[in-house]
PDB file of N, CA and C in Angstrom:
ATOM      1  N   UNK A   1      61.515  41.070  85.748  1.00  0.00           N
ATOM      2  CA  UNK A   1      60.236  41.537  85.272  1.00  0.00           C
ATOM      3  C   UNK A   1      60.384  42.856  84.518  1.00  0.00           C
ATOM      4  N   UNK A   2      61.534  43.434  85.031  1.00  0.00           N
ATOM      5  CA  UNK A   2      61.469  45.090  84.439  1.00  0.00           C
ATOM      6  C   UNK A   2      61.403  44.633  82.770  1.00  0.00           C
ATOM      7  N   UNK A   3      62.107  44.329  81.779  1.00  0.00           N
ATOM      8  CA  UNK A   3      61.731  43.821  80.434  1.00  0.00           C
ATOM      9  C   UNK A   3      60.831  43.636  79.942  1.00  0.00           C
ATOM     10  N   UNK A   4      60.024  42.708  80.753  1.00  0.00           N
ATOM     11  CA  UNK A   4      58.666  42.699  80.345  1.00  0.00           C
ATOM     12  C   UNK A   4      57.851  43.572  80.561  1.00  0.00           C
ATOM     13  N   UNK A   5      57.993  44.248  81.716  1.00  0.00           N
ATOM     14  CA  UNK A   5      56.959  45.281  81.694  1.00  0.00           C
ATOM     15  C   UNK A   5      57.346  46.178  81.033  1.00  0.00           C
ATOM     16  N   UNK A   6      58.732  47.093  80.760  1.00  0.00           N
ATOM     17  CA  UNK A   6      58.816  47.446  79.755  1.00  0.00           C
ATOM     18  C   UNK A   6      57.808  47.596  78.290  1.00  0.00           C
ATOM     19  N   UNK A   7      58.471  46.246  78.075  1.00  0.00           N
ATOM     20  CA  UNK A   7      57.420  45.951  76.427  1.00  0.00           C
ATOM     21  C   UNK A   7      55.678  46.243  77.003  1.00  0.00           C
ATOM     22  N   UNK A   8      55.182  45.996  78.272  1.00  0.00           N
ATOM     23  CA  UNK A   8      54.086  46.117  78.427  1.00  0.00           C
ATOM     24  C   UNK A   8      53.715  47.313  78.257  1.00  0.00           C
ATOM     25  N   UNK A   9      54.438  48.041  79.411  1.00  0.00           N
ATOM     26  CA  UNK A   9      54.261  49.817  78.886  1.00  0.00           C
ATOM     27  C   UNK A   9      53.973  50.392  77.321  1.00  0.00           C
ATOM     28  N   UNK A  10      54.933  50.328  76.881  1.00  0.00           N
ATOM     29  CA  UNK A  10      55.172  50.580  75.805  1.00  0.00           C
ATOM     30  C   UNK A  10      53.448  49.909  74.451  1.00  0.00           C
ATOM     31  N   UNK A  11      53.430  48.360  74.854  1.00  0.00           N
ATOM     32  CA  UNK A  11      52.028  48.466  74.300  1.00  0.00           C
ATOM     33  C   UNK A  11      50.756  48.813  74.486  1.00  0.00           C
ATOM     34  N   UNK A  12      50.689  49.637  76.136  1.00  0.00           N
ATOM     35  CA  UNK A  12      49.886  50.547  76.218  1.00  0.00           C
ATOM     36  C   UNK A  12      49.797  51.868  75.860  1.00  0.00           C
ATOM     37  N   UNK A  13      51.052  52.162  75.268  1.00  0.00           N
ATOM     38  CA  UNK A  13      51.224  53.951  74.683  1.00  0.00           C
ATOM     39  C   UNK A  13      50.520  53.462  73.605  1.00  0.00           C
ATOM     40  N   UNK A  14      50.646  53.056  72.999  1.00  0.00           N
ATOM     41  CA  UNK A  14      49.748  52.738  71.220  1.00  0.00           C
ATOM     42  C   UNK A  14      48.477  53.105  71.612  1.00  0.00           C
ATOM     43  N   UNK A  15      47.763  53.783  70.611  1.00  0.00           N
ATOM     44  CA  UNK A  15      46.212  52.927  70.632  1.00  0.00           C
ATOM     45  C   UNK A  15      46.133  52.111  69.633  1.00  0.00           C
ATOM     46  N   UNK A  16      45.251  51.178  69.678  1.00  0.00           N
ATOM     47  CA  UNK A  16      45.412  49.891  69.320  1.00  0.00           C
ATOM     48  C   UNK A  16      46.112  49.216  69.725  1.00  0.00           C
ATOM     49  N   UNK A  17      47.215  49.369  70.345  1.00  0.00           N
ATOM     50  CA  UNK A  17      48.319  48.059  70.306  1.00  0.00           C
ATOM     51  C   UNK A  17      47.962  47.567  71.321  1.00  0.00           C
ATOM     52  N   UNK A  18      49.153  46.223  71.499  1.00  0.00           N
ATOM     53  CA  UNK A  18      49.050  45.561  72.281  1.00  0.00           C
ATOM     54  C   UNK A  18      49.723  45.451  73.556  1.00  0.00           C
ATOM     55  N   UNK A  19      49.600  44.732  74.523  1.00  0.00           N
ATOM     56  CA  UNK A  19      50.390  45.076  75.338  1.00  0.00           C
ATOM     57  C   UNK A  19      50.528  43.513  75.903  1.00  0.00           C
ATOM     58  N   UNK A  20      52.025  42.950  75.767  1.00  0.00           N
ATOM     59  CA  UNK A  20      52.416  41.294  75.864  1.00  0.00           C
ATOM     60  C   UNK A  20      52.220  41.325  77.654  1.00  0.00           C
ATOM     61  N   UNK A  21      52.114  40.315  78.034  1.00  0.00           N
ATOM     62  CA  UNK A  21      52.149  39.937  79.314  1.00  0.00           C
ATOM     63  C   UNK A  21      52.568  38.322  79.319  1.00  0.00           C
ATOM     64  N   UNK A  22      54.078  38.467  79.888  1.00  0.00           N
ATOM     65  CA  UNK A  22      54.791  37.372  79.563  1.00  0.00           C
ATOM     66  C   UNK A  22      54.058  36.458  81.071  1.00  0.00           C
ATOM     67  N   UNK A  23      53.830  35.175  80.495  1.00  0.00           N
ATOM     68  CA  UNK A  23      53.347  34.186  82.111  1.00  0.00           C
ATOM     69  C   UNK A  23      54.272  33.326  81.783  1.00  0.00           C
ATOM     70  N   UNK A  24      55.006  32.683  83.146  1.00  0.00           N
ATOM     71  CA  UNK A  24      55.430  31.806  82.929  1.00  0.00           C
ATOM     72  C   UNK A  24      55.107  31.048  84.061  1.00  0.00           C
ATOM     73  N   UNK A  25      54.191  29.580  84.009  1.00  0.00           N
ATOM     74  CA  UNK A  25      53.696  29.190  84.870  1.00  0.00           C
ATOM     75  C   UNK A  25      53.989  27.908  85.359  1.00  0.00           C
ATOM     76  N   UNK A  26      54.665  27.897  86.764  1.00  0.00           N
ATOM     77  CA  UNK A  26      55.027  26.681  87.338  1.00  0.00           C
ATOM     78  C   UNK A  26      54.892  26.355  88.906  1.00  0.00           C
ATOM     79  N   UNK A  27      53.558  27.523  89.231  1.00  0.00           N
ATOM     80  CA  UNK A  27      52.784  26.659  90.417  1.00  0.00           C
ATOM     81  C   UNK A  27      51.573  27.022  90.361  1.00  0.00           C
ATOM     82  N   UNK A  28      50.533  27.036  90.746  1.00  0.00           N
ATOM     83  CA  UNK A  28      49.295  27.321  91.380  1.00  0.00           C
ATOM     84  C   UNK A  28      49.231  28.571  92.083  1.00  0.00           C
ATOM     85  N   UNK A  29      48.382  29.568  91.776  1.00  0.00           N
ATOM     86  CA  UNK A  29      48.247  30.317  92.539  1.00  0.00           C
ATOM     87  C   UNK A  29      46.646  30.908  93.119  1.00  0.00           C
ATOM     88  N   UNK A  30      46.284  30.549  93.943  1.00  0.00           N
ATOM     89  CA  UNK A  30      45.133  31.551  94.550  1.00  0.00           C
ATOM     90  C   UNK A  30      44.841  32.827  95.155  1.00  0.00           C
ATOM     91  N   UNK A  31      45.178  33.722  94.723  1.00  0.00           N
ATOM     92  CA  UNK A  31      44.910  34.865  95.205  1.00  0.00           C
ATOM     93  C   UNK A  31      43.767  35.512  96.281  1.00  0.00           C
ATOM     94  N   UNK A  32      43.979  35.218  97.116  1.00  0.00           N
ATOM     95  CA  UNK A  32      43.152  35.561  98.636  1.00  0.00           C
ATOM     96  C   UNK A  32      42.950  37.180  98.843  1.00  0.00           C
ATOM     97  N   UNK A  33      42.400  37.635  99.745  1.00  0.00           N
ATOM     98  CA  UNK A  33      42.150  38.889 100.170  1.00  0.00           C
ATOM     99  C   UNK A  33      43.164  39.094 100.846  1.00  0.00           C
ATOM    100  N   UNK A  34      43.930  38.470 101.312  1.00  0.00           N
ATOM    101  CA  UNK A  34      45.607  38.936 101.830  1.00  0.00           C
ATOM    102  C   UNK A  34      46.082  39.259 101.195  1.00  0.00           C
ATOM    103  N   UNK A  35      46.185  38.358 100.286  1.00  0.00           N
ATOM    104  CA  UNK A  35      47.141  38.550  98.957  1.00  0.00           C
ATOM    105  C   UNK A  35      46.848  39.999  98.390  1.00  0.00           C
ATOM    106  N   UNK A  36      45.758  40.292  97.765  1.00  0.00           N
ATOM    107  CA  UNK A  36      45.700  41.517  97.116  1.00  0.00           C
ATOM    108  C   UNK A  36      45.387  43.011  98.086  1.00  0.00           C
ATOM    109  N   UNK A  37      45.406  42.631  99.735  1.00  0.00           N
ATOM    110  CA  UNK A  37      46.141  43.401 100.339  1.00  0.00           C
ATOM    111  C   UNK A  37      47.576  43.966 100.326  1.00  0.00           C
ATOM    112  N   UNK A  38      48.055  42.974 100.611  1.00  0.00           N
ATOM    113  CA  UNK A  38      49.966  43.099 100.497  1.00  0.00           C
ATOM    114  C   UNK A  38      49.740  43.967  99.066  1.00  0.00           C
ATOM    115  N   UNK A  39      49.116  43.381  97.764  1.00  0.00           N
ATOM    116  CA  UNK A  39      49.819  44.150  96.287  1.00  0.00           C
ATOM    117  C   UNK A  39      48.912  45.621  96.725  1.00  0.00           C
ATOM    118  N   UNK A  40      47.830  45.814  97.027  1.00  0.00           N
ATOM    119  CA  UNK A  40      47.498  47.335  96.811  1.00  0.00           C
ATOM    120  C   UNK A  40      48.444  48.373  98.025  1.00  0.00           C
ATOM    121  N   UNK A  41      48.575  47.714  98.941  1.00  0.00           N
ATOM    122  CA  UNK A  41      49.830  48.381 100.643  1.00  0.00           C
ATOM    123  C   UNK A  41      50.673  48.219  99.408  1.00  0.00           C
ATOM    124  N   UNK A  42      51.463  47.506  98.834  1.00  0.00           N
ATOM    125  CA  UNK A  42      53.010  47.730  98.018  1.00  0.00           C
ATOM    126  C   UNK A  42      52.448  48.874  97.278  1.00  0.00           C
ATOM    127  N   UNK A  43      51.840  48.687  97.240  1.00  0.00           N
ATOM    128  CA  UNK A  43      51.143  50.044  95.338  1.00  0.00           C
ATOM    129  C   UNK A  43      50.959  51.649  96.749  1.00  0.00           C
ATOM    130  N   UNK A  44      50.317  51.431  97.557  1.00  0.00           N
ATOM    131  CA  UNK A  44      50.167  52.593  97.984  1.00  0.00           C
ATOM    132  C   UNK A  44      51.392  53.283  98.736  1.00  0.00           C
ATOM    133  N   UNK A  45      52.245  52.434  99.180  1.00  0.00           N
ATOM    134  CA  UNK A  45      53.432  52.496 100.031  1.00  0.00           C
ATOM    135  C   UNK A  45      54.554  53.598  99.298  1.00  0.00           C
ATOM    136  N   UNK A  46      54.448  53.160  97.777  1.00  0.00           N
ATOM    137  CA  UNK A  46      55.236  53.482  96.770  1.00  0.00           C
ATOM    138  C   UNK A  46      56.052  52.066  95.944  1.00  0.00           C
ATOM    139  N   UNK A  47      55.881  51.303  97.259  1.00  0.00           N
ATOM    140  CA  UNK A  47      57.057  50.134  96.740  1.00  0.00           C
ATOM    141  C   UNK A  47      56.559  49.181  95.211  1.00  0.00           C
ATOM    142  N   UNK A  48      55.338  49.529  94.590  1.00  0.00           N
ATOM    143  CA  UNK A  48      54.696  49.054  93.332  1.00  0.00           C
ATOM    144  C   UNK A  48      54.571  50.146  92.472  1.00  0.00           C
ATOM    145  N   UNK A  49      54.696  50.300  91.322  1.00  0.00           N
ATOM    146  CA  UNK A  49      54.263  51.569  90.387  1.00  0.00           C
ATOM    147  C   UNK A  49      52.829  51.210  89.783  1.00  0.00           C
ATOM    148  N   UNK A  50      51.965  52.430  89.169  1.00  0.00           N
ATOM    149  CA  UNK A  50      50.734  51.540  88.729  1.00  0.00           C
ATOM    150  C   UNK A  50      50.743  50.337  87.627  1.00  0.00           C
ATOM    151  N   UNK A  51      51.970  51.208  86.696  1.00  0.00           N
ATOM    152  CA  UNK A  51      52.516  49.817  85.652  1.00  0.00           C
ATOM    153  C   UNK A  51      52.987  48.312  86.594  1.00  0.00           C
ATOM    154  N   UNK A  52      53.410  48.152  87.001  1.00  0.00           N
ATOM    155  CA  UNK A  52      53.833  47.455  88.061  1.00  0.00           C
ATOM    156  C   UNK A  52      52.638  46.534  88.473  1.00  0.00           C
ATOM    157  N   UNK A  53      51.902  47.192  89.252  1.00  0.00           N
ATOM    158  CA  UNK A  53      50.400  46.351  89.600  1.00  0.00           C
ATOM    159  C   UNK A  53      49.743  46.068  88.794  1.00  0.00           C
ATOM    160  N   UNK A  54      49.323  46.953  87.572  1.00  0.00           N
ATOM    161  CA  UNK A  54      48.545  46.374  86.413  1.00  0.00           C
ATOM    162  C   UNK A  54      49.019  45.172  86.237  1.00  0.00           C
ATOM    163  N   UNK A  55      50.578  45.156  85.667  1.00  0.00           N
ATOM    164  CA  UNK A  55      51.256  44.045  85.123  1.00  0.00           C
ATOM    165  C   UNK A  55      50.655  43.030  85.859  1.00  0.00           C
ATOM    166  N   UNK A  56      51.207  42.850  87.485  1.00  0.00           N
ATOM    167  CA  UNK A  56      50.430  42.194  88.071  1.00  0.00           C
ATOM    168  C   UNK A  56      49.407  41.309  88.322  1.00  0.00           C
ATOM    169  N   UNK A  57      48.471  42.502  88.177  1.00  0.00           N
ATOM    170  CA  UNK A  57      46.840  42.136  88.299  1.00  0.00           C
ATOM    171  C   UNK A  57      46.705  41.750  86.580  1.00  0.00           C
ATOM    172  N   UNK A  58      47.265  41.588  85.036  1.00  0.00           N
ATOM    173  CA  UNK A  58      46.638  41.235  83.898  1.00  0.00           C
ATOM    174  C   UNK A  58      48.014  39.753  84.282  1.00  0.00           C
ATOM    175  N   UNK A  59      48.802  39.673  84.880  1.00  0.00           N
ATOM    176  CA  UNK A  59      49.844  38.406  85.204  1.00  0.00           C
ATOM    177  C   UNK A  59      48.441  37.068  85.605  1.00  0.00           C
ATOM    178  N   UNK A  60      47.898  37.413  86.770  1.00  0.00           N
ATOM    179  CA  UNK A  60      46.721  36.682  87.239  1.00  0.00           C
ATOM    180  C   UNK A  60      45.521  36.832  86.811  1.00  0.00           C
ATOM    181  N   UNK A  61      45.345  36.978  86.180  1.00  0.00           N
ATOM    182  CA  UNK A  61      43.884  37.286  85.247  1.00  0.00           C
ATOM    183  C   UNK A  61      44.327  36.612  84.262  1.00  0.00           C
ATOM    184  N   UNK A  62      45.243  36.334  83.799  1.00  0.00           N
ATOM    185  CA  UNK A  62      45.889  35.679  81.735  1.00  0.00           C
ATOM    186  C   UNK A  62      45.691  34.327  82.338  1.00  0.00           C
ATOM    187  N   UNK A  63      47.151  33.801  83.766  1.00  0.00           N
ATOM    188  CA  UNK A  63      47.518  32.790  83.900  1.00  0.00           C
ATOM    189  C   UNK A  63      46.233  31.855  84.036  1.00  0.00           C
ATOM    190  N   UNK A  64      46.774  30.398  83.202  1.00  0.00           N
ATOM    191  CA  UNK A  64      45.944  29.568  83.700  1.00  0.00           C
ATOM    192  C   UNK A  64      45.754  28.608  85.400  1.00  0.00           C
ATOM    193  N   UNK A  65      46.986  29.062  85.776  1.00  0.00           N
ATOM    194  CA  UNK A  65      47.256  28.198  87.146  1.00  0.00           C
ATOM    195  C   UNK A  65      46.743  29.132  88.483  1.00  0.00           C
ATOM    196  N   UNK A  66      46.802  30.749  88.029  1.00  0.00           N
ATOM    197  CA  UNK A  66      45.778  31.128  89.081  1.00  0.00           C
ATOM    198  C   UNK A  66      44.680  31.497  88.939  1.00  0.00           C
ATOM    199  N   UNK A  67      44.203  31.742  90.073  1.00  0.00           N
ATOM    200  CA  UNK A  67      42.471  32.166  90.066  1.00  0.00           C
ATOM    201  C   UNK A  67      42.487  33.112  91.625  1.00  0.00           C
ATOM    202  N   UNK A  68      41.283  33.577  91.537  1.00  0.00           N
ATOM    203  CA  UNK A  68      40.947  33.919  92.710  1.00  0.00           C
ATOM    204  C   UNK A  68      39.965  33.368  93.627  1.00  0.00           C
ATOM    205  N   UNK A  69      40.180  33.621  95.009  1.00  0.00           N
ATOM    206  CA  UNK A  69      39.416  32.814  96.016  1.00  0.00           C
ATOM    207  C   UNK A  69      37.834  33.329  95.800  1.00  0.00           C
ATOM    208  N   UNK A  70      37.923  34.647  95.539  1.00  0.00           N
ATOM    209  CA  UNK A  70      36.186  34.815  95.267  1.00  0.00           C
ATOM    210  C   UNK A  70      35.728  35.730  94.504  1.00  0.00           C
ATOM    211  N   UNK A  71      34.585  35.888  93.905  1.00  0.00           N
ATOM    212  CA  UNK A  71      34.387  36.754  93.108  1.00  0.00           C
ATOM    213  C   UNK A  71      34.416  38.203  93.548  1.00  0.00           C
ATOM    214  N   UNK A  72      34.573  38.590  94.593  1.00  0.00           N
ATOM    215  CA  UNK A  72      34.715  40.148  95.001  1.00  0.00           C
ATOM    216  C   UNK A  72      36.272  40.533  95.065  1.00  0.00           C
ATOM    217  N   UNK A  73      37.183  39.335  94.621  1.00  0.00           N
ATOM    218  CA  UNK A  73      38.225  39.265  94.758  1.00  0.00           C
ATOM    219  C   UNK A  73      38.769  39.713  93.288  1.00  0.00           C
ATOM    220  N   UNK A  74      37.943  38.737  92.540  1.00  0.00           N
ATOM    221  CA  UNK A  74      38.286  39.152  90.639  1.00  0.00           C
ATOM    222  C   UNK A  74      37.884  40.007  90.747  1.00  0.00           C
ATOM    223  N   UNK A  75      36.554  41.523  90.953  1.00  0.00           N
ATOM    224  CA  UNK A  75      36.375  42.350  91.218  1.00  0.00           C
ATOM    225  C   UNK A  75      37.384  43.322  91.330  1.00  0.00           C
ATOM    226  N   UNK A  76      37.859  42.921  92.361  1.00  0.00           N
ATOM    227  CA  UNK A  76      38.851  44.538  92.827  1.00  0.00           C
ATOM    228  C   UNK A  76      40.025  44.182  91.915  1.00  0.00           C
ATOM    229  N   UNK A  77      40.620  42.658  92.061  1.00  0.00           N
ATOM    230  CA  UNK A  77      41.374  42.959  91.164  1.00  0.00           C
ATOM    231  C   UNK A  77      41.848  43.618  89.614  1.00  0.00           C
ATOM    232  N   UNK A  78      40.196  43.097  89.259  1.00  0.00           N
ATOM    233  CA  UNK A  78      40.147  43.991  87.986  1.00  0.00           C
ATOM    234  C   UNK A  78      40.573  45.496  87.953  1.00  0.00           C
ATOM    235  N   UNK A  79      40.219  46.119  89.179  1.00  0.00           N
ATOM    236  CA  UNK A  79      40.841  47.585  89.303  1.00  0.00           C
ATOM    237  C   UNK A  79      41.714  47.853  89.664  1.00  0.00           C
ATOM    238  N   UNK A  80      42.854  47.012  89.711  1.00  0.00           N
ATOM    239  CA  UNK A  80      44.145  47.312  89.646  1.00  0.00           C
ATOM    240  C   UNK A  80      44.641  47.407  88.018  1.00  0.00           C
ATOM    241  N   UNK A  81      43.919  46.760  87.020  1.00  0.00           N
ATOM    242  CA  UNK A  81      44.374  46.484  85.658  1.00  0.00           C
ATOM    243  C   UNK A  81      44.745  47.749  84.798  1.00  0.00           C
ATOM    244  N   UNK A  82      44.858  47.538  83.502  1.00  0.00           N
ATOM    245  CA  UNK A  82      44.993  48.507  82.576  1.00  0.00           C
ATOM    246  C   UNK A  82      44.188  50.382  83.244  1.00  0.00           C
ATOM    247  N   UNK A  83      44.648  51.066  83.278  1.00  0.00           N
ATOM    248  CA  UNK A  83      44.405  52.228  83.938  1.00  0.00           C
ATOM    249  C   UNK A  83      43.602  53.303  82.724  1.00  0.00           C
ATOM    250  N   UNK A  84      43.630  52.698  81.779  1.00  0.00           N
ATOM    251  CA  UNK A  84      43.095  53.340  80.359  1.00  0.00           C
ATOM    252  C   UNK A  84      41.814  53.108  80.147  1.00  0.00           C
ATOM    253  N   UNK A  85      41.931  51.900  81.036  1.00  0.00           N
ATOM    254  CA  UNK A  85      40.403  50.950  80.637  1.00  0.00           C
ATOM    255  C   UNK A  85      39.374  51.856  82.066  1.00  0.00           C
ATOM    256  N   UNK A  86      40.019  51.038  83.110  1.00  0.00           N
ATOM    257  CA  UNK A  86      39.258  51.205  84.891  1.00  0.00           C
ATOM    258  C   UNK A  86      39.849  52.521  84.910  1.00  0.00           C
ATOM    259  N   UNK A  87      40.436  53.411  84.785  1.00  0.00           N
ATOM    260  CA  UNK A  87      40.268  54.956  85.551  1.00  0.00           C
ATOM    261  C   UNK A  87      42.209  54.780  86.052  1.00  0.00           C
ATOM    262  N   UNK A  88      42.205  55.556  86.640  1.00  0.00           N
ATOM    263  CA  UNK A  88      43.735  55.780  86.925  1.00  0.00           C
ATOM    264  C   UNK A  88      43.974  55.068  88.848  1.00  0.00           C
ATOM    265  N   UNK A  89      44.772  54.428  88.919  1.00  0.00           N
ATOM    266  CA  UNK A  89      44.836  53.622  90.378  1.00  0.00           C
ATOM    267  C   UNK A  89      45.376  54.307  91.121  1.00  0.00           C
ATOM    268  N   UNK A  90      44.495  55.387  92.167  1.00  0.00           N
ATOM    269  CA  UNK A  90      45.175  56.296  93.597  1.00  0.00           C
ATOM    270  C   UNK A  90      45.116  55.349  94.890  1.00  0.00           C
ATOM    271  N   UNK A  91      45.825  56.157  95.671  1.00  0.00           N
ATOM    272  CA  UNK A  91      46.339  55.481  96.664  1.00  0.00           C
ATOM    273  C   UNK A  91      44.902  55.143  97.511  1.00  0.00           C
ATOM    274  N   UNK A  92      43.721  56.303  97.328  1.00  0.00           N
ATOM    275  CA  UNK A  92      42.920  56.161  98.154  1.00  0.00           C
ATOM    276  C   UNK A  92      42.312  54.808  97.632  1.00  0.00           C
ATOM    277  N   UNK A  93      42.247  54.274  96.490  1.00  0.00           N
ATOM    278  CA  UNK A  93      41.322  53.380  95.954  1.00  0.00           C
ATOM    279  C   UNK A  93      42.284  51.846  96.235  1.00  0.00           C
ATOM    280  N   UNK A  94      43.483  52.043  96.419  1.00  0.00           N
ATOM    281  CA  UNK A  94      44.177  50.952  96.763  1.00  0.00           C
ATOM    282  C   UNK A  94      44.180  50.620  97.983  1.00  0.00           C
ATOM    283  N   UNK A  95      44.216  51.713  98.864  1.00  0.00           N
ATOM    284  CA  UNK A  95      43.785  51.321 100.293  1.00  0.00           C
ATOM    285  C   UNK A  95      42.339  50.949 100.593  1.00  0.00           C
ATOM    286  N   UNK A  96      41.320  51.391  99.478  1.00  0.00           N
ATOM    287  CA  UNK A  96      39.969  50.689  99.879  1.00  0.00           C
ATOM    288  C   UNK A  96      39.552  49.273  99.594  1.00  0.00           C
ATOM    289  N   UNK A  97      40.471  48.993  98.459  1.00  0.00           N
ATOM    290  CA  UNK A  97      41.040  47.533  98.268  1.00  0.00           C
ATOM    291  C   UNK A  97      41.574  46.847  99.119  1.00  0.00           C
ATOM    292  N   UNK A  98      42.434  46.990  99.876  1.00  0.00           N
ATOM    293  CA  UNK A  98      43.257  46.951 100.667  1.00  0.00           C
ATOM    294  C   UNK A  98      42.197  46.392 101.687  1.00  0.00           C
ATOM    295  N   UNK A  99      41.070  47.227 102.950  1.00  0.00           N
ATOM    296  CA  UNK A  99      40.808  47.504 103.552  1.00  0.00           C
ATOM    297  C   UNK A  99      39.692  46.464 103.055  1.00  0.00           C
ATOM    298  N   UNK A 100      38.787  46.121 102.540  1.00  0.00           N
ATOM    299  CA  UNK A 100      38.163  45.365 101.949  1.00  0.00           C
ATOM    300  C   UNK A 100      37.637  45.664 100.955  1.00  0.00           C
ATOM    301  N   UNK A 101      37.795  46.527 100.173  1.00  0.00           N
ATOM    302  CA  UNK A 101      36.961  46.246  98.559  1.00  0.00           C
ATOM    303  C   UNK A 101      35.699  46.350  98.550  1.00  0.00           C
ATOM    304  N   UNK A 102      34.980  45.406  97.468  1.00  0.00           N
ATOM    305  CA  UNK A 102      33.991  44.797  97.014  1.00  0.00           C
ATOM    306  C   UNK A 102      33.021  44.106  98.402  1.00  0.00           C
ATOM    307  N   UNK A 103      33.732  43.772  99.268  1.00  0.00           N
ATOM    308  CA  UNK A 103      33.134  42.953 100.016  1.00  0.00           C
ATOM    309  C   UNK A 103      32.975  43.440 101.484  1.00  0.00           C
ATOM    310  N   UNK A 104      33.097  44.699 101.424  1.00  0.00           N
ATOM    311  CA  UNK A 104      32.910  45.559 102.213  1.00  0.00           C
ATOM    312  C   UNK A 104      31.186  46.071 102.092  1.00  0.00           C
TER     313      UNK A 104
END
């Protein structure tokens, strides 16, 4: 992944540009409230960078094979995304994700 995110980085320094998000898709994925527990605990832990989770969170948002289990789910995930767009991703806001989000 480091390559790609690479090039991703990099098309977020631009303004205007773009920023590729390579999918390559060969299962199904649903993204649960577990699920985007574990990614915001990796992000707050240290073990994710915010580039890292964005990548992530715009990986499942592009792909066509996942989705999320609910709409408070696309929600938070959205605030893991582009950090230019939603605000900058702290630990406190990943653990409120984490902890329940939206649906709290």
């Amino acid at each position: 992944m480091s390559s790609e995110l690479e090039e991703h980085i990099l098309g977020l320094r631009k303004l205007g540009g773009t920023a590729p998000v390579q999918v390559d898709e060969d299962v199904d994925i649903v993204l649960n409230r577990a699920g985007l527990r574990v990614l915001c605990l990796a992000f707050a832990s240290g073990k994710l960078t915010t580039s890292e989770l964005a990548y992530i969170a715009d990986f499942i948002q592009l792909s066509e094979r996942a989705e999320c289990a609910s709409e408070d789910i696309v929600s938070d995930l959205a605030l893991c995304t582009d950090p230019e767009i939603n605000g900058p991703m702290t630990v406190a806001l990943a653990l409120y994700i984490a902890g329940a989000g939206a649906s709290a």
